[in-house]
PDB file of N, CA and C in Angstrom:
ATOM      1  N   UNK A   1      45.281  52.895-185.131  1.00  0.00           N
ATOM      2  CA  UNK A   1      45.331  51.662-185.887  1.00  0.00           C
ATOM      3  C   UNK A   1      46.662  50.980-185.596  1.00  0.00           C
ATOM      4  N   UNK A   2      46.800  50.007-185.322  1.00  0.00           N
ATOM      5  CA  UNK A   2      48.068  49.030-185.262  1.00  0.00           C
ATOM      6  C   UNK A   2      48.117  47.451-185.897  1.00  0.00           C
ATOM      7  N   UNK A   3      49.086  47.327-186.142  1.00  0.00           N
ATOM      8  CA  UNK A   3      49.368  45.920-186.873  1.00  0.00           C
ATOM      9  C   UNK A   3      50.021  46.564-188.378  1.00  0.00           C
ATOM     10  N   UNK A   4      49.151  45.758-189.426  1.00  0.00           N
ATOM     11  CA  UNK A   4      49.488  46.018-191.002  1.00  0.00           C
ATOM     12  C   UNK A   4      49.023  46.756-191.787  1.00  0.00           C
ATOM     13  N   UNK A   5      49.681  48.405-192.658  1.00  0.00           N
ATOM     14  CA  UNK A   5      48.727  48.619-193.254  1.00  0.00           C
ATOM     15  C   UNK A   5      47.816  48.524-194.234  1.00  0.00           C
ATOM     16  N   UNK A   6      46.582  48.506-194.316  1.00  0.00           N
ATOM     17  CA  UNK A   6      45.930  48.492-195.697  1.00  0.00           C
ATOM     18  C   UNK A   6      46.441  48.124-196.346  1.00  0.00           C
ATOM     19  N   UNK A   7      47.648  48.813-197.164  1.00  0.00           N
ATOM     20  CA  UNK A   7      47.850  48.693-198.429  1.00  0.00           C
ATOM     21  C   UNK A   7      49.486  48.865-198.377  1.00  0.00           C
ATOM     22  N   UNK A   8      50.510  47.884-198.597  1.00  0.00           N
ATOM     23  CA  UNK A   8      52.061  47.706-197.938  1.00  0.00           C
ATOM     24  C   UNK A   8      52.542  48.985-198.639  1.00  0.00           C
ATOM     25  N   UNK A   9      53.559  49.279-197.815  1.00  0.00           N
ATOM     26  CA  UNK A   9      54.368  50.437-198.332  1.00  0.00           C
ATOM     27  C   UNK A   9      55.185  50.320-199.314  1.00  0.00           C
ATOM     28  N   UNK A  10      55.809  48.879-199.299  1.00  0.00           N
ATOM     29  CA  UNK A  10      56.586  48.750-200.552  1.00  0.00           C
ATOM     30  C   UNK A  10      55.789  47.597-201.850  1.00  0.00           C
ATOM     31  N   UNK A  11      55.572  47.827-202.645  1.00  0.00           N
ATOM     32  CA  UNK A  11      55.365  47.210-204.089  1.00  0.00           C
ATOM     33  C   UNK A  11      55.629  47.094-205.230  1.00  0.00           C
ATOM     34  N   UNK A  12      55.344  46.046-205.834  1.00  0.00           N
ATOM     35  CA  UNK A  12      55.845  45.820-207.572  1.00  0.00           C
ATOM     36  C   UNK A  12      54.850  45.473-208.195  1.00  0.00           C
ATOM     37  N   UNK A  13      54.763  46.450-209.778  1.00  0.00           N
ATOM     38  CA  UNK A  13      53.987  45.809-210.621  1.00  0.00           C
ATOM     39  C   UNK A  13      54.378  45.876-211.785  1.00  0.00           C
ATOM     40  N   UNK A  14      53.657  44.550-212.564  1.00  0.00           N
ATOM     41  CA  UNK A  14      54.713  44.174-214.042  1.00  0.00           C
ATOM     42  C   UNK A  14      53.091  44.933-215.079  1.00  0.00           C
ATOM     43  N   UNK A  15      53.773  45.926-215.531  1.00  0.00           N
ATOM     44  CA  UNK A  15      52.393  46.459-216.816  1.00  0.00           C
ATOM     45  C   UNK A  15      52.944  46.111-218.025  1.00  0.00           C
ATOM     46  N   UNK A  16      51.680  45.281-218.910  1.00  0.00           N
ATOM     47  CA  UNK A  16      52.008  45.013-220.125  1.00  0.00           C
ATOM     48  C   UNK A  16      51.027  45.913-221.115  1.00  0.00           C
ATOM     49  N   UNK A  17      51.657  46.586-221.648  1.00  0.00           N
ATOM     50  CA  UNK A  17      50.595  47.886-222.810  1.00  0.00           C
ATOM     51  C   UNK A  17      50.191  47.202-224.022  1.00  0.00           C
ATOM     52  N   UNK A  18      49.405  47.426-224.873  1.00  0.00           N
ATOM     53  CA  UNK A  18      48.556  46.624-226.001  1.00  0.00           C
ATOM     54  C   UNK A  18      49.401  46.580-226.790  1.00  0.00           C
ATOM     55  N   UNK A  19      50.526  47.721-227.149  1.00  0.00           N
ATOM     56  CA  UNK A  19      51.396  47.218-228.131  1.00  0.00           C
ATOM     57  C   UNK A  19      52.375  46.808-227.858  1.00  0.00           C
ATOM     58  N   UNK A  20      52.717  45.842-226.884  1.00  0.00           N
ATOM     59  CA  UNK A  20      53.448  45.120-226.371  1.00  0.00           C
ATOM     60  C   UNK A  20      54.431  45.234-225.468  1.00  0.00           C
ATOM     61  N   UNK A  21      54.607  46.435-225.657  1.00  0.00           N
ATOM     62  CA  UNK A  21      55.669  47.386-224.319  1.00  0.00           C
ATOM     63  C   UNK A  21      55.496  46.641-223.132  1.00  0.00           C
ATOM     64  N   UNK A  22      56.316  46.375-222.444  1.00  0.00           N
ATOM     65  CA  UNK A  22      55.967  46.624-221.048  1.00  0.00           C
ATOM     66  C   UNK A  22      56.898  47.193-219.821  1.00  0.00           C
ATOM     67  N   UNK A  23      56.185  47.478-218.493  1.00  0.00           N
ATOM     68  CA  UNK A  23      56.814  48.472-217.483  1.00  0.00           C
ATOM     69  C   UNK A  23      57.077  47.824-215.792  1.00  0.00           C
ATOM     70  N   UNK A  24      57.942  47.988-215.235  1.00  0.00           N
ATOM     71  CA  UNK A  24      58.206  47.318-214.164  1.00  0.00           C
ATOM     72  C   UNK A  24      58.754  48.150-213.236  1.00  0.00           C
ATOM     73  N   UNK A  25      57.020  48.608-211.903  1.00  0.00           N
ATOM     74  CA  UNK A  25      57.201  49.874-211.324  1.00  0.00           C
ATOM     75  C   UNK A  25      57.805  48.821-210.019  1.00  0.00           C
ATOM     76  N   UNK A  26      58.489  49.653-209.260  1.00  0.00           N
ATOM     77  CA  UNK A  26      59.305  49.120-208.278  1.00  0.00           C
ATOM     78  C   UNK A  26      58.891  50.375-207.133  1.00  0.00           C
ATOM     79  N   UNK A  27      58.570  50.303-206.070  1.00  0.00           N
ATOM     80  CA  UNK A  27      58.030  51.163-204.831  1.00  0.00           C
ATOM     81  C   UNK A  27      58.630  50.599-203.965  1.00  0.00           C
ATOM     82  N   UNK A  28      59.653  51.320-203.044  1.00  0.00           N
ATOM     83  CA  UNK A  28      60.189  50.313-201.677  1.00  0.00           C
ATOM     84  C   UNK A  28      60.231  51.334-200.911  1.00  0.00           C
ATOM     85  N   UNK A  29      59.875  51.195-199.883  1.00  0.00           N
ATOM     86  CA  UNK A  29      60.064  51.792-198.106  1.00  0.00           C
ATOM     87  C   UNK A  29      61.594  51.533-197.277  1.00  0.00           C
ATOM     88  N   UNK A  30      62.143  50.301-198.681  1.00  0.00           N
ATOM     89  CA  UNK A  30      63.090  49.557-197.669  1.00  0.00           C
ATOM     90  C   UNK A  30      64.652  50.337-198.856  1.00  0.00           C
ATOM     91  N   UNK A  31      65.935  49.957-198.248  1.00  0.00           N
ATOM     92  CA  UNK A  31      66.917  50.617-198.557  1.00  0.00           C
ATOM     93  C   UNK A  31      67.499  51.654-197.639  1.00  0.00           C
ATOM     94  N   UNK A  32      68.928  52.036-198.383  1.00  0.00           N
ATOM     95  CA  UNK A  32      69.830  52.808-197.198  1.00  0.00           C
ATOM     96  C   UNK A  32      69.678  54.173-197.915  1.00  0.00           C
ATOM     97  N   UNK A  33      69.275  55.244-196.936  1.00  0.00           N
ATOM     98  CA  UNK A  33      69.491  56.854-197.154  1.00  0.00           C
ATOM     99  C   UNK A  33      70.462  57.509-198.125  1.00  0.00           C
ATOM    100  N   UNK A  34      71.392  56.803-198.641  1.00  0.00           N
ATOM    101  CA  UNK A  34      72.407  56.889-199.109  1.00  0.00           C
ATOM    102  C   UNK A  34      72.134  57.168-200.630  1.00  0.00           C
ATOM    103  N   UNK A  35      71.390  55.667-200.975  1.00  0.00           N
ATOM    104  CA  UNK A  35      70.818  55.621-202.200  1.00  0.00           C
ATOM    105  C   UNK A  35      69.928  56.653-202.777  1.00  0.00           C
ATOM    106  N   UNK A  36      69.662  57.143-204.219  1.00  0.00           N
ATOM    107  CA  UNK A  36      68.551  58.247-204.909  1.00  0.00           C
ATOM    108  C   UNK A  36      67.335  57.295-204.467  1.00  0.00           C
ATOM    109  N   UNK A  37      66.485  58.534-203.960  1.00  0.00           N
ATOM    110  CA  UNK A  37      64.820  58.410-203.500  1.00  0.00           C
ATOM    111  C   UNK A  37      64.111  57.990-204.564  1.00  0.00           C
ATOM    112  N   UNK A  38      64.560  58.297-205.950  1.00  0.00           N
ATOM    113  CA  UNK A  38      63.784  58.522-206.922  1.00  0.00           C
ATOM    114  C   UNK A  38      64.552  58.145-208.316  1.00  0.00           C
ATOM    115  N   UNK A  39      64.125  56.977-208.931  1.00  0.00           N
ATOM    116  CA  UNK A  39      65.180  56.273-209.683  1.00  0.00           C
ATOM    117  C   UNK A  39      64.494  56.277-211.142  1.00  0.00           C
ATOM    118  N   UNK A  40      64.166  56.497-212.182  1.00  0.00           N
ATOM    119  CA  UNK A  40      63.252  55.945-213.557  1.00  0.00           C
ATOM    120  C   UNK A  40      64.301  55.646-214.746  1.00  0.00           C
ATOM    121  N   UNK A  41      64.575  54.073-215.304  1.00  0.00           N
ATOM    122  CA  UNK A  41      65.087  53.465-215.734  1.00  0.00           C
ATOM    123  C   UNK A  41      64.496  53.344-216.840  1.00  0.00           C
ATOM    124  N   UNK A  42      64.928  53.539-218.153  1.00  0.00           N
ATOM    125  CA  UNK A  42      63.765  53.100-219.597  1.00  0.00           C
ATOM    126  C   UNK A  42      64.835  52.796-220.725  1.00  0.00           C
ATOM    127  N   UNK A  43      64.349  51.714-221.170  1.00  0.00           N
ATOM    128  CA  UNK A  43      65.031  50.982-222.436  1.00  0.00           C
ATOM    129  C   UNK A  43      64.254  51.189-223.632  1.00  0.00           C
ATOM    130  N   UNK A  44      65.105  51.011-224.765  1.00  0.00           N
ATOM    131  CA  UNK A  44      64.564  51.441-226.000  1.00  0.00           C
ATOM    132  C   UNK A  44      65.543  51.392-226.839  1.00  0.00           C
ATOM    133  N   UNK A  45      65.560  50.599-227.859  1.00  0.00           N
ATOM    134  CA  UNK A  45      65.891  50.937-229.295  1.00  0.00           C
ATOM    135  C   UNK A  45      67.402  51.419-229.040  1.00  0.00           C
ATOM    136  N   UNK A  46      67.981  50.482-228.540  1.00  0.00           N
ATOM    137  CA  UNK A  46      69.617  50.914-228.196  1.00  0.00           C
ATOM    138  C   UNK A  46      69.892  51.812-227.381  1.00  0.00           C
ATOM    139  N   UNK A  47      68.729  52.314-226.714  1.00  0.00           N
ATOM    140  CA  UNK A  47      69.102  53.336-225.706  1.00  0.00           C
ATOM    141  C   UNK A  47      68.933  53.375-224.097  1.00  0.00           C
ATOM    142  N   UNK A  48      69.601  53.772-223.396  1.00  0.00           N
ATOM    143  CA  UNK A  48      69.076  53.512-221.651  1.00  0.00           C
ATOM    144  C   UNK A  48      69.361  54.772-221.096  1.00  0.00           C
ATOM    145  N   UNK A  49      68.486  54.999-220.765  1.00  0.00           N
ATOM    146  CA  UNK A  49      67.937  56.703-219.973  1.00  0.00           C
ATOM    147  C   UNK A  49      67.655  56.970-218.605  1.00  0.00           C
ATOM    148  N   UNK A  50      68.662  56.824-217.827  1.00  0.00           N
ATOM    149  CA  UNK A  50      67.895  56.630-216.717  1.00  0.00           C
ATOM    150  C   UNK A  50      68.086  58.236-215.700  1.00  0.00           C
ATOM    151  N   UNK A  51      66.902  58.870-214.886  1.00  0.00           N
ATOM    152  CA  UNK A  51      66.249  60.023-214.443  1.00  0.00           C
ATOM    153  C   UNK A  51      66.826  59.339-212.702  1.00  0.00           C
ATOM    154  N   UNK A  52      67.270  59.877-212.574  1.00  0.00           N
ATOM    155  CA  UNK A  52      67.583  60.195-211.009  1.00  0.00           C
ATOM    156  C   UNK A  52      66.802  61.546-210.145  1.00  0.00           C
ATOM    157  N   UNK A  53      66.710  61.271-209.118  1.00  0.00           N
ATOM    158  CA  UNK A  53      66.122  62.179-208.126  1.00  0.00           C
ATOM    159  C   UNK A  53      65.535  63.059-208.797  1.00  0.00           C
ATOM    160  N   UNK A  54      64.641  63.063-209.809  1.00  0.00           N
ATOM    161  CA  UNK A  54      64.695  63.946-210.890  1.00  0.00           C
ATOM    162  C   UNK A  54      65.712  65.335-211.194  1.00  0.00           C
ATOM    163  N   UNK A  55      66.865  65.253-210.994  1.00  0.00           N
ATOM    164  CA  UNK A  55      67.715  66.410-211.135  1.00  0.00           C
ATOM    165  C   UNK A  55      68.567  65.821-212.026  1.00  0.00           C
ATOM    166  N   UNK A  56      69.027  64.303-212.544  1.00  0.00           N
ATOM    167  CA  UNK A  56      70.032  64.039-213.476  1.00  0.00           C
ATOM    168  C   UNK A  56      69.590  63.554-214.328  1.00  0.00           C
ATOM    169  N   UNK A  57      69.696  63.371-215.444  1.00  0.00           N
ATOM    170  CA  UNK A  57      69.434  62.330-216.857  1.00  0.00           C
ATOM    171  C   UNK A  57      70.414  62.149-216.903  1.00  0.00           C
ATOM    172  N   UNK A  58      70.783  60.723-217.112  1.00  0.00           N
ATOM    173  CA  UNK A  58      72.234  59.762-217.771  1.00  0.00           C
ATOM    174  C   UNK A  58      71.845  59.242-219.211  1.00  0.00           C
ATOM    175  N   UNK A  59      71.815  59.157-219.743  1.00  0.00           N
ATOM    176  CA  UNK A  59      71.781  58.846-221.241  1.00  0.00           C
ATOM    177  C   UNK A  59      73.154  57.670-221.958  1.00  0.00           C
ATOM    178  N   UNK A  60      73.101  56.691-222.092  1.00  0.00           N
ATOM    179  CA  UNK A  60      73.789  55.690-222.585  1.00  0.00           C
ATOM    180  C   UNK A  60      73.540  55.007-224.118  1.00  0.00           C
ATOM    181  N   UNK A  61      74.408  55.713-225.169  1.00  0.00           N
ATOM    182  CA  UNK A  61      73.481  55.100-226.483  1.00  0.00           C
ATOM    183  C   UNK A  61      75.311  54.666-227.242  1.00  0.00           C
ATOM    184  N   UNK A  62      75.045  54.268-228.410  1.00  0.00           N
ATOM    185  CA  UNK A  62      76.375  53.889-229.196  1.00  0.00           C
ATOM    186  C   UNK A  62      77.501  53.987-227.901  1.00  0.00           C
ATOM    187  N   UNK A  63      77.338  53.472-227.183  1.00  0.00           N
ATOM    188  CA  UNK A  63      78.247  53.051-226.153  1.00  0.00           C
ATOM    189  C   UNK A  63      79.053  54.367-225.429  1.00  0.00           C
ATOM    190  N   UNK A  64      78.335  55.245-225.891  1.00  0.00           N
ATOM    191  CA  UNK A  64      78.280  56.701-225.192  1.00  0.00           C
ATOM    192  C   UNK A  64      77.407  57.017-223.854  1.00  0.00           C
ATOM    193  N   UNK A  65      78.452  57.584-223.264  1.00  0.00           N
ATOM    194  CA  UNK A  65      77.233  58.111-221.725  1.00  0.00           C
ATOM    195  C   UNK A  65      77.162  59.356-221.326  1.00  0.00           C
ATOM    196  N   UNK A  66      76.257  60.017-221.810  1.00  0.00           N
ATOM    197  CA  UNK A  66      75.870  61.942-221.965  1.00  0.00           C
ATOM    198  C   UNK A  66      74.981  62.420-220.080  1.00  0.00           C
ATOM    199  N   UNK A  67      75.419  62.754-219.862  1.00  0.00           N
ATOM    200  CA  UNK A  67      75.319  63.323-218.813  1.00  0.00           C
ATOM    201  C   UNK A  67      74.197  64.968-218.414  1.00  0.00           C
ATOM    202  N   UNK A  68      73.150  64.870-218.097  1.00  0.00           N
ATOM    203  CA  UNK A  68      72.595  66.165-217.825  1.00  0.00           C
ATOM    204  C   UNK A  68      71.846  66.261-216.574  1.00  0.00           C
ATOM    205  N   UNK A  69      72.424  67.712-215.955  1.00  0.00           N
ATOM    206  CA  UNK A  69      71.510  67.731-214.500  1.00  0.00           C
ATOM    207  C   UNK A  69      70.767  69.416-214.539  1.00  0.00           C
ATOM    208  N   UNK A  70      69.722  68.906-213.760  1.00  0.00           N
ATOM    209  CA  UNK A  70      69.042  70.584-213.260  1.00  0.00           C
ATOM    210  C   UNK A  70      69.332  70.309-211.565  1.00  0.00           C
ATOM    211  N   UNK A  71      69.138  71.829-211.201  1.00  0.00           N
ATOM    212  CA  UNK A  71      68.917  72.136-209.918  1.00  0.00           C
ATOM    213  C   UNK A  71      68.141  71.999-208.893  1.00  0.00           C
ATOM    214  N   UNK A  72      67.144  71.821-209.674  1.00  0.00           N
ATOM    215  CA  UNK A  72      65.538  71.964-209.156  1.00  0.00           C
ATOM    216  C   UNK A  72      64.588  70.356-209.706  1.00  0.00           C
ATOM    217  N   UNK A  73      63.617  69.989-208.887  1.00  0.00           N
ATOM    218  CA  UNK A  73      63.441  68.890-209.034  1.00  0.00           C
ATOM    219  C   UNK A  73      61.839  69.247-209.684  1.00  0.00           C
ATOM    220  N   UNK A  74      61.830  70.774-210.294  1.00  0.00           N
ATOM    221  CA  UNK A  74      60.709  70.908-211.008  1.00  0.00           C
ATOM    222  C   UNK A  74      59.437  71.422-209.958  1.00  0.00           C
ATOM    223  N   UNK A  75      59.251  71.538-209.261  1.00  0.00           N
ATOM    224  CA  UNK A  75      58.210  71.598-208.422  1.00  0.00           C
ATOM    225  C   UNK A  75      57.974  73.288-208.909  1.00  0.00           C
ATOM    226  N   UNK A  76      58.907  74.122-208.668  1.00  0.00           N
ATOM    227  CA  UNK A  76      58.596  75.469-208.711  1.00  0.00           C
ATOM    228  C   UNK A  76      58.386  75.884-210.386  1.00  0.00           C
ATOM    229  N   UNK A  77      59.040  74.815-211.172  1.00  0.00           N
ATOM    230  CA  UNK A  77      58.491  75.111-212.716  1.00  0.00           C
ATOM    231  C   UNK A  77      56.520  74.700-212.782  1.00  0.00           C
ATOM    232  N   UNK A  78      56.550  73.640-212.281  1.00  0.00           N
ATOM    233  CA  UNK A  78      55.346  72.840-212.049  1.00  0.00           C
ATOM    234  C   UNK A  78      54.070  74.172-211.559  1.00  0.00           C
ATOM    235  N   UNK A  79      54.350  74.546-210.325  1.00  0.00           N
ATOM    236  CA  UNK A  79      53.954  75.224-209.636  1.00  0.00           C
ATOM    237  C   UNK A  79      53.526  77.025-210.958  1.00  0.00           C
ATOM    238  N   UNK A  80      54.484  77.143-211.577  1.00  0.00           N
ATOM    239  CA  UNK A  80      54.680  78.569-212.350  1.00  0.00           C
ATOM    240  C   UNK A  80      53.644  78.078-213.527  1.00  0.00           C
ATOM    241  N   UNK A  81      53.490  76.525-214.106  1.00  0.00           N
ATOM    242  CA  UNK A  81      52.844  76.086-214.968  1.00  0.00           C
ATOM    243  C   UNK A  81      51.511  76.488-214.966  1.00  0.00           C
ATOM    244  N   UNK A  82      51.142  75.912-213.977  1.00  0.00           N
ATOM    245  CA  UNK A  82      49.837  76.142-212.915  1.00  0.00           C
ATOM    246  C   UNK A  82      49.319  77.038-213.139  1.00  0.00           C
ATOM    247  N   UNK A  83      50.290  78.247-212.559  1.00  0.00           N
ATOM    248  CA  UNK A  83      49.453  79.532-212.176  1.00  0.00           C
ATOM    249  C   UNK A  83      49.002  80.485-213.874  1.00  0.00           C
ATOM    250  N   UNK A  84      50.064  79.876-214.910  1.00  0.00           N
ATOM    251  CA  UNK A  84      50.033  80.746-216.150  1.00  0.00           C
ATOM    252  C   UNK A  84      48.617  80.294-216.858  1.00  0.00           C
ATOM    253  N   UNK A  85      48.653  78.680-216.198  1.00  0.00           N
ATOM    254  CA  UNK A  85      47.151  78.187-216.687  1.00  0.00           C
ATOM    255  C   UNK A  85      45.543  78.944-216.681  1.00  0.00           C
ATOM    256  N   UNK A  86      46.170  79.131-214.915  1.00  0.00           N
ATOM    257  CA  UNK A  86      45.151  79.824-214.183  1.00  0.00           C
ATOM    258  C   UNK A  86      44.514  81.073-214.520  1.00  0.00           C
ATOM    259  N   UNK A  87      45.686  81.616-214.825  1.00  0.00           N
ATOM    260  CA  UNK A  87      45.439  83.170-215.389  1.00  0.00           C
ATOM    261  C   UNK A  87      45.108  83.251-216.855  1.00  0.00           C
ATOM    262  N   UNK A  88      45.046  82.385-217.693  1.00  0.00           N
ATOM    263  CA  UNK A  88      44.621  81.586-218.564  1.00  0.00           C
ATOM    264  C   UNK A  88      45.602  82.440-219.696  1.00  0.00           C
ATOM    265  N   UNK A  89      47.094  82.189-219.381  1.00  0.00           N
ATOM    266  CA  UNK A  89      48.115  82.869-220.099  1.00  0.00           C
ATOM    267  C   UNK A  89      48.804  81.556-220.744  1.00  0.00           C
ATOM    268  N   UNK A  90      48.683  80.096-220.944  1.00  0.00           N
ATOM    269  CA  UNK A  90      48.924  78.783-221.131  1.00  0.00           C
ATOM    270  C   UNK A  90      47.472  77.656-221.241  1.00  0.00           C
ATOM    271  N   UNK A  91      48.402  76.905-221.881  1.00  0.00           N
ATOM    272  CA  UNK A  91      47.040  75.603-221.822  1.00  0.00           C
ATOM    273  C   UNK A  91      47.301  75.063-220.532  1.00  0.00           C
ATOM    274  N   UNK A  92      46.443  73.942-220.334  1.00  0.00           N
ATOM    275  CA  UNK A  92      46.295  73.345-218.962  1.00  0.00           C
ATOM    276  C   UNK A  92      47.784  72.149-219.499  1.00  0.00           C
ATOM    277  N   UNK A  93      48.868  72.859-218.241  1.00  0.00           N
ATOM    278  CA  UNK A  93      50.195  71.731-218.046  1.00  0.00           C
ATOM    279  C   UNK A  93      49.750  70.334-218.156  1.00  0.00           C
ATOM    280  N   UNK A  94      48.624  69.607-217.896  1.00  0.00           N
ATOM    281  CA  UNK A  94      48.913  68.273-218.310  1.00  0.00           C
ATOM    282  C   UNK A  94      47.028  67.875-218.217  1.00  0.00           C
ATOM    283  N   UNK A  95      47.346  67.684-219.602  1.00  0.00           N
ATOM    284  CA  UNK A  95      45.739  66.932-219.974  1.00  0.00           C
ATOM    285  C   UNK A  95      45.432  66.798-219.483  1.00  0.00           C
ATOM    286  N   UNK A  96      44.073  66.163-219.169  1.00  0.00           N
ATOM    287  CA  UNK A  96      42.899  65.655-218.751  1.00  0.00           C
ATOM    288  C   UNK A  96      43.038  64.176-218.725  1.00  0.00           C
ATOM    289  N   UNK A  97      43.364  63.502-220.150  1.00  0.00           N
ATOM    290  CA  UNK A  97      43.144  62.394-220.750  1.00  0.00           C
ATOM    291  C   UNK A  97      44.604  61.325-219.806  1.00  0.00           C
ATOM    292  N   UNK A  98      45.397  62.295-220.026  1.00  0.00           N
ATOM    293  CA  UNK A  98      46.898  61.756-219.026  1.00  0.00           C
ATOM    294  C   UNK A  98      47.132  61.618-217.581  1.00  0.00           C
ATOM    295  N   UNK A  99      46.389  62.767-216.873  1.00  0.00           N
ATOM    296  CA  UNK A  99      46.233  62.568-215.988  1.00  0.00           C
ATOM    297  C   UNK A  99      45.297  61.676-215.137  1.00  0.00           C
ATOM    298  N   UNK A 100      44.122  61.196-215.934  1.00  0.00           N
ATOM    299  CA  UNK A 100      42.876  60.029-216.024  1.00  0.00           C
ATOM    300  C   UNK A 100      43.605  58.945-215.861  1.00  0.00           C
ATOM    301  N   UNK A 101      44.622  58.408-216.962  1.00  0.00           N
ATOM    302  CA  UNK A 101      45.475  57.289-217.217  1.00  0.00           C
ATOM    303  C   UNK A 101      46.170  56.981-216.570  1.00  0.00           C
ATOM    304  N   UNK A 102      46.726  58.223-215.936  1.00  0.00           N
ATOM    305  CA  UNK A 102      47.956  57.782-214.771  1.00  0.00           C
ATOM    306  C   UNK A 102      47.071  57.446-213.069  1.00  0.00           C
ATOM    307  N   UNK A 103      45.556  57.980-212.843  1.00  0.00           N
ATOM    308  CA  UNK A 103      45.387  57.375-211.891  1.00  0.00           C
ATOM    309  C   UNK A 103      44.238  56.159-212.104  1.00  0.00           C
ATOM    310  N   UNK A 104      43.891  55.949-213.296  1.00  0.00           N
ATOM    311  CA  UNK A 104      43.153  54.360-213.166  1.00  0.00           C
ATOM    312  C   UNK A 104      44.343  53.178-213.703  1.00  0.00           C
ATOM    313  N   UNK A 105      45.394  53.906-213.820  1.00  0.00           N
ATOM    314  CA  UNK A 105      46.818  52.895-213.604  1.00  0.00           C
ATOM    315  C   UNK A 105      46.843  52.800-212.374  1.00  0.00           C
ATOM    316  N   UNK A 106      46.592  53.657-211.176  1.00  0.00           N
ATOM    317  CA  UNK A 106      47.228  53.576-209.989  1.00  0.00           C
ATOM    318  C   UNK A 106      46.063  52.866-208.772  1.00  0.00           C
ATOM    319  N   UNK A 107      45.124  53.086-209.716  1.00  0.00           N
ATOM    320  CA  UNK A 107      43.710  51.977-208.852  1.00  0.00           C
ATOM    321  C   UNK A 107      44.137  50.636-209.828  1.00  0.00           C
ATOM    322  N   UNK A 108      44.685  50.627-210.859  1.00  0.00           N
ATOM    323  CA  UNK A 108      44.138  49.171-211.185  1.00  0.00           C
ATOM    324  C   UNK A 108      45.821  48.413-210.418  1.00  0.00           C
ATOM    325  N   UNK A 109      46.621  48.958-209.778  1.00  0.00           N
ATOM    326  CA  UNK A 109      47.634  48.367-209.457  1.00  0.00           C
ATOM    327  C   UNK A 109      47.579  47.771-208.036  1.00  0.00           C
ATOM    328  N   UNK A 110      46.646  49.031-207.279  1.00  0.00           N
ATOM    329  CA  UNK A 110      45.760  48.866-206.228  1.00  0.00           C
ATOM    330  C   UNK A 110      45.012  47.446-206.149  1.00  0.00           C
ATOM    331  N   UNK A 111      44.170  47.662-207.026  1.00  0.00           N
ATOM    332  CA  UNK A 111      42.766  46.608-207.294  1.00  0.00           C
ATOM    333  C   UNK A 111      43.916  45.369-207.194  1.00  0.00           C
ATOM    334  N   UNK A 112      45.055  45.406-208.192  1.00  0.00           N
ATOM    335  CA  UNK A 112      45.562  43.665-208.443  1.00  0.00           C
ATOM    336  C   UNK A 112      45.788  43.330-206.692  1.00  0.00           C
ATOM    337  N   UNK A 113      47.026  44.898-206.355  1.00  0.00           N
ATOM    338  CA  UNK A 113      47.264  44.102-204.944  1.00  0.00           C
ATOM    339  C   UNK A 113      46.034  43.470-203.895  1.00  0.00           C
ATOM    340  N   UNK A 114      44.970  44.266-203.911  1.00  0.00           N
ATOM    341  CA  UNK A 114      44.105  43.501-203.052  1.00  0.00           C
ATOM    342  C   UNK A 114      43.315  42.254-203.593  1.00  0.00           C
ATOM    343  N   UNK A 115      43.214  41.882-205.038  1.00  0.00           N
ATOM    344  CA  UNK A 115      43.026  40.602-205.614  1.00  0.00           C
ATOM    345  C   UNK A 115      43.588  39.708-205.410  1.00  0.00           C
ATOM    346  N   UNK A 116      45.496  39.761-205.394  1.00  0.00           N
ATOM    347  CA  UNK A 116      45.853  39.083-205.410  1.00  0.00           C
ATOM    348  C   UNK A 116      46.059  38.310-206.780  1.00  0.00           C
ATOM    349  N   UNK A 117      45.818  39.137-207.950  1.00  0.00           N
ATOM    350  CA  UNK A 117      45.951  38.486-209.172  1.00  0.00           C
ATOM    351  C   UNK A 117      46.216  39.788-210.376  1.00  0.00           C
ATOM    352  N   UNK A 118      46.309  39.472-211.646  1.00  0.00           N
ATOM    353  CA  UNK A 118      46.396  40.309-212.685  1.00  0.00           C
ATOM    354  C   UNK A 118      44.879  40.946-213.097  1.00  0.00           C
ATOM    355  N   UNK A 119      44.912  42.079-213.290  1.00  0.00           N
ATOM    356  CA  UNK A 119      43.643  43.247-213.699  1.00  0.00           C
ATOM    357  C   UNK A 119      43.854  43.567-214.674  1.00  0.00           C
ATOM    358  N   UNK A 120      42.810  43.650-215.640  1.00  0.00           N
ATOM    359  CA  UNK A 120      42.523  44.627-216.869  1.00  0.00           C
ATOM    360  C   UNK A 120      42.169  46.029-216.656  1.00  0.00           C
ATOM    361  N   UNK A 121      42.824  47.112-217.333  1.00  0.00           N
ATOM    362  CA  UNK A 121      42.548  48.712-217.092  1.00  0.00           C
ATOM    363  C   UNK A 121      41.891  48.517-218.013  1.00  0.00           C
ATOM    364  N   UNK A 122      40.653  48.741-218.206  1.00  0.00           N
ATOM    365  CA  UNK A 122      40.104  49.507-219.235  1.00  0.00           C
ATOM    366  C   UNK A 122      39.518  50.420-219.325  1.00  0.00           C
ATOM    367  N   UNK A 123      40.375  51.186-219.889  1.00  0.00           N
ATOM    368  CA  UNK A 123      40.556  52.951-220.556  1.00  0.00           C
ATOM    369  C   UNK A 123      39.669  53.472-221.153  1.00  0.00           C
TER     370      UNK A 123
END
């Protein structure tokens, strides 16, 4: 295949939730090596939290900035989750109902880009 793909490597989408929240996913291909791969930014109620490469939490509240890192970017906790499931020594690590949500979020972000317009999820 050559030329453009399908579906661009880098994208943005603005989600607005029923109770008014809303979320602004940012996907880029583009940027310097330098920068974290993996960035999640969230506001709230005087607070800003932002998750790096998943190994740091920064935490910024009453004009305080709390600092916490792991080692591990979770995969091998993830992975241990799994298997305790399996052996049916745990509940199942992540719903049914959540994991549903997070991928007809990820078709309906799909669906807008190839519309070309705003989509309704309905859940």
């Amino acid at each position: 295949m050559t030329g453009r793909l399908p579906f661009p490597d880098s994208a943005t989408a603005q989600i607005e939730f029923a109770d008014g929240s809303c979320a602004q996913l940012v996907y880029s291909a583009e940027g310097d090596a330098s920068f974290p791969k993996e960035v999640l930014t969230v506001y709230g109620a005087g607070v800003v939290a932002e998750i790096i490469n998943f190994q740091e939490l920064v935490v910024h509240s009453g004009r305080k900035r709390k600092s916490f890192s792991c080692s591990s970017k979770g995969h091998a906790e993830e992975i241990s989750a799994w298997a305790r499931f399996l052996r049916g020594q745990a509940a199942h690590p992540l719903p049914y109902e959540k994991s549903r949500l997070s991928m007809l979020l990820t078709f309906a972000v799909l669906d807008s880009i190839q519309k070309s317009r705003a989509v309704e999820l309905d859940a």
